[in-house]
Protein backbone atom coordinates (compact mmCIF):
# COMPACT_ATOMS: atom_id res chain seq x y z
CA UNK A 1 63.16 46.81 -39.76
CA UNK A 2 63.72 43.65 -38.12
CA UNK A 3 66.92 41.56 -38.72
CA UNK A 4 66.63 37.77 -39.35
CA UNK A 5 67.95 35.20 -37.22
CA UNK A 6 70.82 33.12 -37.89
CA UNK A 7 70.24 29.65 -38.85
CA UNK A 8 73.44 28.66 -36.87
CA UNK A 9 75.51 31.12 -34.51
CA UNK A 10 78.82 29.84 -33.39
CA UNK A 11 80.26 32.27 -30.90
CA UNK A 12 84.12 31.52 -29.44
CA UNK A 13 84.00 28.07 -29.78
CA UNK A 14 87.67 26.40 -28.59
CA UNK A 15 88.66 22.87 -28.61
CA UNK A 16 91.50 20.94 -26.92
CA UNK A 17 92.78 17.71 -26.29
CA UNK A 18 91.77 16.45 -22.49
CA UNK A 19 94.81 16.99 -19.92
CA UNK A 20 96.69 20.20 -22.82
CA UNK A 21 96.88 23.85 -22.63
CA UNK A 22 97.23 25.00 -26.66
CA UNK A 23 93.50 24.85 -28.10
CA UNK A 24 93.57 23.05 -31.47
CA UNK A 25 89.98 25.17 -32.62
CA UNK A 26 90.18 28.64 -31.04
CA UNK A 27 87.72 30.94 -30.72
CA UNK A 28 86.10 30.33 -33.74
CA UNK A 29 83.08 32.45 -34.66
CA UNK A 30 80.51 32.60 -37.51
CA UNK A 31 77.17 32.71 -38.13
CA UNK A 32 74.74 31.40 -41.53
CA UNK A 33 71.44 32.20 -42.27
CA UNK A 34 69.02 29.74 -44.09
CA UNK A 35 70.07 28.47 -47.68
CA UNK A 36 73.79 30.12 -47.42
CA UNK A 37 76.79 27.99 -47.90
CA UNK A 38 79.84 28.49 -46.35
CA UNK A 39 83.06 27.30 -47.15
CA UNK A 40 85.86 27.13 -44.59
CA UNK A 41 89.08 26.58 -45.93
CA UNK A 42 92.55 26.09 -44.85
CA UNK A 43 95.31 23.51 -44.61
CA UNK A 44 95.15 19.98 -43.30
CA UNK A 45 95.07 20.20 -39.53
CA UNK A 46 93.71 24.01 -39.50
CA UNK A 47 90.84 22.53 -37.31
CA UNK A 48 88.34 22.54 -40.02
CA UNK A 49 87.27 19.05 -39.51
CA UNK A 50 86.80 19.39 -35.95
CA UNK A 51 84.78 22.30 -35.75
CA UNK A 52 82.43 20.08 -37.55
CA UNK A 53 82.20 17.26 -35.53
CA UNK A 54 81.78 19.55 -32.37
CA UNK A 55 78.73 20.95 -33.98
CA UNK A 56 77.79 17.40 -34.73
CA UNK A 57 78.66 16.63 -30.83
CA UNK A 58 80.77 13.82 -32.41
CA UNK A 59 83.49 14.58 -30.12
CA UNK A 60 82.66 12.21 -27.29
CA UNK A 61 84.39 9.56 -26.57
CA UNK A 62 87.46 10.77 -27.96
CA UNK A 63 90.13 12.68 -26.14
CA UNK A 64 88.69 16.27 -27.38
CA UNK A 65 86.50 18.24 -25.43
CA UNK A 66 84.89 21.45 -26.52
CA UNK A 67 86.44 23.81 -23.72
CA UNK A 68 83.69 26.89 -24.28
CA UNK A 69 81.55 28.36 -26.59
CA UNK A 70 78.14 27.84 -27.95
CA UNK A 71 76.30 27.07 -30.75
CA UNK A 72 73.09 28.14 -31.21
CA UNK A 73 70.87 26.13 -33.44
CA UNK A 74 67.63 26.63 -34.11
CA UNK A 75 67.39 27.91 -30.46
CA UNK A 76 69.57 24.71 -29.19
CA UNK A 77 73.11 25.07 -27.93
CA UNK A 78 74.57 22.00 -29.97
CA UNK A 79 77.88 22.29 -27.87
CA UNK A 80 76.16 21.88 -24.50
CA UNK A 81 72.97 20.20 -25.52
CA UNK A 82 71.70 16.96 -23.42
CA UNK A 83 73.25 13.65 -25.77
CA UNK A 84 69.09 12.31 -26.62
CA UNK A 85 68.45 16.29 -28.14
CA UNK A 86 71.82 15.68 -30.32
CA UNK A 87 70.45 12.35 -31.44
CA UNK A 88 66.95 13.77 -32.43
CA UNK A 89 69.11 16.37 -34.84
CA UNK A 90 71.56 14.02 -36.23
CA UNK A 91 70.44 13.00 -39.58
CA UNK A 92 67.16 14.97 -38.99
CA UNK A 93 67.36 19.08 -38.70
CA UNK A 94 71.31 18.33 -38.89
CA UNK A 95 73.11 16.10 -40.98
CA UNK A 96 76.54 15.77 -42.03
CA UNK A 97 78.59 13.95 -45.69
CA UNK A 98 81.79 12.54 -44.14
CA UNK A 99 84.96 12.56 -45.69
CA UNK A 100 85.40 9.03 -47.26
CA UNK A 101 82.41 7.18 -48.14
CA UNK A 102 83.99 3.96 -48.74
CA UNK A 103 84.52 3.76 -44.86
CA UNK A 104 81.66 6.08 -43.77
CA UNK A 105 79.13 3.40 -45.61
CA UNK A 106 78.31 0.10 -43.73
CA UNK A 107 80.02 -2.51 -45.96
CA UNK A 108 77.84 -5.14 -44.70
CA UNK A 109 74.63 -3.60 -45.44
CA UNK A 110 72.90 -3.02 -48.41
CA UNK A 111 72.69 0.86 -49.51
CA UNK A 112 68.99 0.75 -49.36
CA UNK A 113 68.75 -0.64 -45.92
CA UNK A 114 71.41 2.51 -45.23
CA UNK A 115 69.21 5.12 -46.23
CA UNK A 116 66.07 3.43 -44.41
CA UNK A 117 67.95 3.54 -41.37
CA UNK A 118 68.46 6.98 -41.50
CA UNK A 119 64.76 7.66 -41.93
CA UNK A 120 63.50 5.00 -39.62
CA UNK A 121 65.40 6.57 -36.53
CA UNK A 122 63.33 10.29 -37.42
CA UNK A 123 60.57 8.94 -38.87
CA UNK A 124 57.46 6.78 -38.02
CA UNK A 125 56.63 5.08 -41.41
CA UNK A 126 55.49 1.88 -42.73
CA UNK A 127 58.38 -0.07 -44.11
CA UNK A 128 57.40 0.14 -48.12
CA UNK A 129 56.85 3.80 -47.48
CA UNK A 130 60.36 4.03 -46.05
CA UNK A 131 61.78 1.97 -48.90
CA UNK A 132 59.89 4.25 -51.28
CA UNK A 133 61.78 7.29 -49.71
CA UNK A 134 65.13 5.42 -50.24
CA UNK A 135 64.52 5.06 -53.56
CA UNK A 136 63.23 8.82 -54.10
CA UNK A 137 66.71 9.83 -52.37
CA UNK A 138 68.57 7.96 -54.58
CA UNK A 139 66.75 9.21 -58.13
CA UNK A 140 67.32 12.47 -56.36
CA UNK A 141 71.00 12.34 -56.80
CA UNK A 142 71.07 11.11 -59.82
CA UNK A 143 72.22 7.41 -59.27
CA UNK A 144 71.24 5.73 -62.60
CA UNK A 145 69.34 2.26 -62.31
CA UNK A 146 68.23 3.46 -58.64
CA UNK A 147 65.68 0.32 -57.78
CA UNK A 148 68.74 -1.76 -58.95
CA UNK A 149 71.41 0.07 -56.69
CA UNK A 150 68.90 -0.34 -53.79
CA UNK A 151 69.87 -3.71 -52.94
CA UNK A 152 73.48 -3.77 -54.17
CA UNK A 153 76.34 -3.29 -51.09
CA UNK A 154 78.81 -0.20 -51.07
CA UNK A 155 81.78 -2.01 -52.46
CA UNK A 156 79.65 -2.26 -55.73
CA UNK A 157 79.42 1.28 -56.34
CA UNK A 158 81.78 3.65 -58.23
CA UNK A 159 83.61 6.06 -55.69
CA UNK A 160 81.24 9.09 -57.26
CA UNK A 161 78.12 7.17 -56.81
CA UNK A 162 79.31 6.17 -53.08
CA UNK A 163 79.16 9.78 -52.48
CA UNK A 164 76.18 10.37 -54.09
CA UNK A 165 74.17 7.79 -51.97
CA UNK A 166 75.82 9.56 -48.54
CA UNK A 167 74.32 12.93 -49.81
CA UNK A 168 70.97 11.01 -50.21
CA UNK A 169 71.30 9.36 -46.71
CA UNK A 170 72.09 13.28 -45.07
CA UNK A 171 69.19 14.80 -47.33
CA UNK A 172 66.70 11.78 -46.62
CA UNK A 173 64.96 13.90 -44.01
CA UNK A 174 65.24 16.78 -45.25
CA UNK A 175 67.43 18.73 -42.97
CA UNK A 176 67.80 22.72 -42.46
CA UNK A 177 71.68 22.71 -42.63
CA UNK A 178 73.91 20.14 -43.94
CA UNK A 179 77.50 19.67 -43.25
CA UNK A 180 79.76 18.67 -45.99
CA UNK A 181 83.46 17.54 -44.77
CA UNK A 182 85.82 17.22 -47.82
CA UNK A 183 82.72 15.84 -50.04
CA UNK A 184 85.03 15.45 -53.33
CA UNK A 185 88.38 13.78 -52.02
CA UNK A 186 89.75 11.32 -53.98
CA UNK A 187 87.21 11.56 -56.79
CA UNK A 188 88.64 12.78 -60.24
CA UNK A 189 87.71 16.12 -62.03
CA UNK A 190 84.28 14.91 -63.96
CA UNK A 191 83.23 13.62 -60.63
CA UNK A 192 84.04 16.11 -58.69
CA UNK A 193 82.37 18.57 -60.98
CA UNK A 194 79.08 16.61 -60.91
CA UNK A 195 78.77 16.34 -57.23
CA UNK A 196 79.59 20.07 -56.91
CA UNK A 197 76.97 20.90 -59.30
CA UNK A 198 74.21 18.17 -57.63
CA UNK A 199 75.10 19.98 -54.07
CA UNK A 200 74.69 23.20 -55.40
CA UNK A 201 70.83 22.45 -57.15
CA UNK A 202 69.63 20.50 -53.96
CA UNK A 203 71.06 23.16 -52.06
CA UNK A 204 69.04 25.37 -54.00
CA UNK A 205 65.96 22.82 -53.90
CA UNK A 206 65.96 22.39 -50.62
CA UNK A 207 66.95 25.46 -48.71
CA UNK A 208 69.26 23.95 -46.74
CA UNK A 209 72.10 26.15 -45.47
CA UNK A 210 75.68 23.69 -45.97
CA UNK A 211 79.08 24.08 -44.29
CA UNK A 212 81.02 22.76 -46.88
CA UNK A 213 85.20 22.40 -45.09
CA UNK A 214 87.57 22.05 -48.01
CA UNK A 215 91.07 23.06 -48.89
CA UNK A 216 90.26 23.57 -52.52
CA UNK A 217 90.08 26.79 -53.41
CA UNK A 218 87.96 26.10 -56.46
CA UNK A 219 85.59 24.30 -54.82
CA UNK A 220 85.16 27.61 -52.98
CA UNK A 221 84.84 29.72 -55.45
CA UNK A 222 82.40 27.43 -57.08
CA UNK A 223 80.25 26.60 -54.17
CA UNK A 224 80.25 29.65 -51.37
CA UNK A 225 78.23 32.62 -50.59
CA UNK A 226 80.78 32.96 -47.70
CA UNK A 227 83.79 32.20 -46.81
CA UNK A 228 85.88 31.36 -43.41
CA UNK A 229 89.76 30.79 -43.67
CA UNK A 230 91.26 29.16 -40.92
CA UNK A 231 95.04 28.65 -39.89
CA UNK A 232 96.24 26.62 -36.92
CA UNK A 233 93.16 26.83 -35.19
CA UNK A 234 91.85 30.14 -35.81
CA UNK A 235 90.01 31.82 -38.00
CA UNK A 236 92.29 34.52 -39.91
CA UNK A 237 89.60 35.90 -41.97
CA UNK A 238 86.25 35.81 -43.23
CA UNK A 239 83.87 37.76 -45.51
CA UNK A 240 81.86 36.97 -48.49
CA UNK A 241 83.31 35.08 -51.55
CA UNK A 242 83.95 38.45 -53.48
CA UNK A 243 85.85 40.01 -50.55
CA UNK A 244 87.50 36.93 -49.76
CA UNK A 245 88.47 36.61 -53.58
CA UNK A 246 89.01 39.98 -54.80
CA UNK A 247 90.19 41.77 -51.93
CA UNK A 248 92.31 39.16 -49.93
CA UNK A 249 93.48 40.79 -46.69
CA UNK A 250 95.34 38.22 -44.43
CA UNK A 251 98.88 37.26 -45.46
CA UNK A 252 97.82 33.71 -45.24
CA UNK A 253 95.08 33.83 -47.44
CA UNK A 254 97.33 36.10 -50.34
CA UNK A 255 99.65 32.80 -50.08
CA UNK A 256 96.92 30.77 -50.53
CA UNK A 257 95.60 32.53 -53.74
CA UNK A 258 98.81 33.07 -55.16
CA UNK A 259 99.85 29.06 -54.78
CA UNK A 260 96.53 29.05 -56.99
CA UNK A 261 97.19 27.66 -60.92
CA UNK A 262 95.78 29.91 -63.53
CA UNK A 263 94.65 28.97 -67.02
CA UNK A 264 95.00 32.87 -68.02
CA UNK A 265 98.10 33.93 -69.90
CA UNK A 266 101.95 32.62 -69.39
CA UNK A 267 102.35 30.76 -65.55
CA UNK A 268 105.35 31.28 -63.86
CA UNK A 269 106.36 29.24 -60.97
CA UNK A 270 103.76 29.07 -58.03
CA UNK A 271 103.84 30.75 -55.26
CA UNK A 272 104.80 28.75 -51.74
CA UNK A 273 104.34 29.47 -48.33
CA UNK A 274 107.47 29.05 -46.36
CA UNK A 275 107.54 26.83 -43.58
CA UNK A 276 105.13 24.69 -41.99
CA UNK A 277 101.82 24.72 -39.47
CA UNK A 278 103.03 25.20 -36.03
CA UNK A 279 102.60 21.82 -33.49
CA UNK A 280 99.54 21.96 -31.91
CA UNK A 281 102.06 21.01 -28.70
CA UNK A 282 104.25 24.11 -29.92
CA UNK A 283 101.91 27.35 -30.74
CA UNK A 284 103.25 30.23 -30.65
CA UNK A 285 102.19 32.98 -28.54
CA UNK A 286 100.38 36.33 -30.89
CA UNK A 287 100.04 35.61 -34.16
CA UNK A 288 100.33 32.00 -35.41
CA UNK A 289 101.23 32.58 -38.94
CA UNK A 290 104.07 34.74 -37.94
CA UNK A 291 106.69 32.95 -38.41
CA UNK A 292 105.74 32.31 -42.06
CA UNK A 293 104.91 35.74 -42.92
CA UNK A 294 106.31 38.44 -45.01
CA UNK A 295 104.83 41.17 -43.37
CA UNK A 296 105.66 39.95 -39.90
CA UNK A 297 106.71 42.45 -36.87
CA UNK A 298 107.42 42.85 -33.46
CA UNK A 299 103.77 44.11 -32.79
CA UNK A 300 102.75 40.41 -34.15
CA UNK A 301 103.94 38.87 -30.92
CA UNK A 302 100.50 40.13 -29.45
CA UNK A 303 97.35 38.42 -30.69
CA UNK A 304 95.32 39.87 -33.53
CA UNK A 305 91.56 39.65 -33.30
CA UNK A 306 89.04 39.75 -36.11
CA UNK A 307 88.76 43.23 -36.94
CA UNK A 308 85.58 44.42 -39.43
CA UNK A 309 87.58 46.04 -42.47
CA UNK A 310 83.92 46.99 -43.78
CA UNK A 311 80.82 45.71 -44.91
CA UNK A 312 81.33 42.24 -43.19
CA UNK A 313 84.86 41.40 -44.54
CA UNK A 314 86.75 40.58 -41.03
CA UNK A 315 90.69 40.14 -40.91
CA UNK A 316 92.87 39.03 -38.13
CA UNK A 317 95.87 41.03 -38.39
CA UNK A 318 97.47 44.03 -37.37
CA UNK A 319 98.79 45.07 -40.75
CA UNK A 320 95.28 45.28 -42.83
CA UNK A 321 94.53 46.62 -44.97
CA UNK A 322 97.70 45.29 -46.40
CA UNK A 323 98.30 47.42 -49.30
CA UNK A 324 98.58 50.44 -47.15
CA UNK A 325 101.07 48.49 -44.96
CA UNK A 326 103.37 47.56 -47.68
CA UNK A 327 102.95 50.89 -48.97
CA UNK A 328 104.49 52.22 -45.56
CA UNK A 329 106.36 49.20 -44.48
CA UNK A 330 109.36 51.29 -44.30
CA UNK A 331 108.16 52.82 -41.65
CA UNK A 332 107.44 49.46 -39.69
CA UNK A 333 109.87 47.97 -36.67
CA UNK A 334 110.99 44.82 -37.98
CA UNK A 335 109.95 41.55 -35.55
């Protein structure tokens, strides 16, 4: 039996600012096969963010630098790939919905000439035909009066719909994974729900894998087949959305599903994680989330690697499976 290839395979990939020691991504690994969605979730400043733009080799020109790792794409390294290969996957087999639409769009241009733009730089097509496709894109997502929207400029446009026409500019040419960065920031509830459930069918039309990077948990549990949950720059664990869910491991990701609101029964108060994300200038050596956790001892000064609990489900920490631990934790040196 022969086992499929990953669509993407991103093997100890580390990121740092130019001239510092302390990696702000580190050794980040995952893999996704064709039409899977991952979610990677964490904080703000967990390095979520910029593991996407090294994949999107958006990192030039800025004071990053991927220090190692690879990438592999379709059998292209995108961390070490020549800049002309990156720009023939960019909006093509590759394409990425950034954060804020409102200054992600082109206020001076008009959202159909956005969208052709897009296609024009991938595609060789007359200029009606490419106009056509615009409008296609934008029926596609939905946007109501579409020929009408075609020549109206971003600032016209609700915040939903501004989102809407970046998912039609990253799905104009039909790409095999799409990145998603935050795609429902700063839109309310309704809005958000609609461009969760529009991801999800083109996602499903398509068969485009997506990296969706959130720290909304229930956009995860809405959206993911897998899940990747990253703190200070590392990922702490990952497994499918079940596992991640219903059989939390790391500390960090218990405090994250305990700071969660329920709808079910009487709420007490939430749950908070003490302290804060260490400096990027200031990490601490072994565990990062240390000094924040509960179950914290001295053998948590040494550096816990991903460890396979079973059937995929991978946790970085010396004390998993964590029932047994607190079970036992008499019987535990304190740190």
């Amino acid at each position: 039996m022969t086992t499929a290839i990953p669509l993407l395979q991103v093997t100890d990939l580390s990121i740092r600012v130019r001239g510092t020691s302390a990696p702000l991504v580190d050794n980040v690994s995952f893999t996704l096969n064709a039409g899977e969605t991952l979610c990677i979730v964490g904080e703000s400043g967990c390095g979520k963010s910029l593991t996407a733009l090294a994949l999107m080799g958006l990192l030039e020109g800025t004071p990053l630098q991927v220090e190692k790792g690879s990438a592999l794409f379709q059998g292209v390294d995108l961390l070490s790939a020549k800049p002309e290969t990156l720009r023939g996957l960019r909006g093509d087999r590759v394409a990425m919905i950034f954060q804020e639409p409102m200054t992600s769009l082109n206020p001076a241009l008009r959202i159909g000439e956005q969208i052709a733009e897009a296609i024009r730089e991938h595609r060789d097509m007359p200029r009606d035909q490419v106009r056509a496709r615009a409008l296609e894109m934008l029926k596609r997502v939905r946007i109501p009066a579409a020929d009408k929207r075609l020549d109206e400029y971003p600032h016209q446009l609700s915040g939903g719909m501004r989102q809407r026409v970046m998912i039609a500019m990253a799905l104009a040419n039909d790409p095999a994974l799409l990145i998603a960065d935050e795609p429902t920031t700063a839109l309310d509830v309704t809005i958000q729900a609609q461009i969760l459930e529009l991801m999800r069918s083109l996602g499903a039309e398509t068969g485009a894998a997506q990296i969706m990077i959130t720290h909304d948990l229930g956009v995860v549990a809405e959206m993911a087949d897998k899940v990747a949950v990253m703190y200070a720059g590392r990922i702490v664990e990952a497994g499918t959305t079940a596992q991640i869910f219903d059989d939390p491991q790391h500390p960090y990701t218990l405090g994250l599903m305990s700071s969660m609101p329920s709808l079910a029964g009487d709420q007490e108060r939430l749950v908070t994680i003490p302290g804060t994300v260490p400096s990027p200038a200031n990490m601490p050596d072994g565990c990062r989330f240390a000094a924040r956790c509960p179950f914290a001892t001295g053998r948590c000064k040494e550096t816990p690697l991903l460890q396979d609990q079973g059937a995929g489900h991978r946790v970085a920490c010396w004390h998993a499976p964590v029932e047994n631990f607190a079970a036992n934790s008499r019987d535990e040196v304190p740190a």
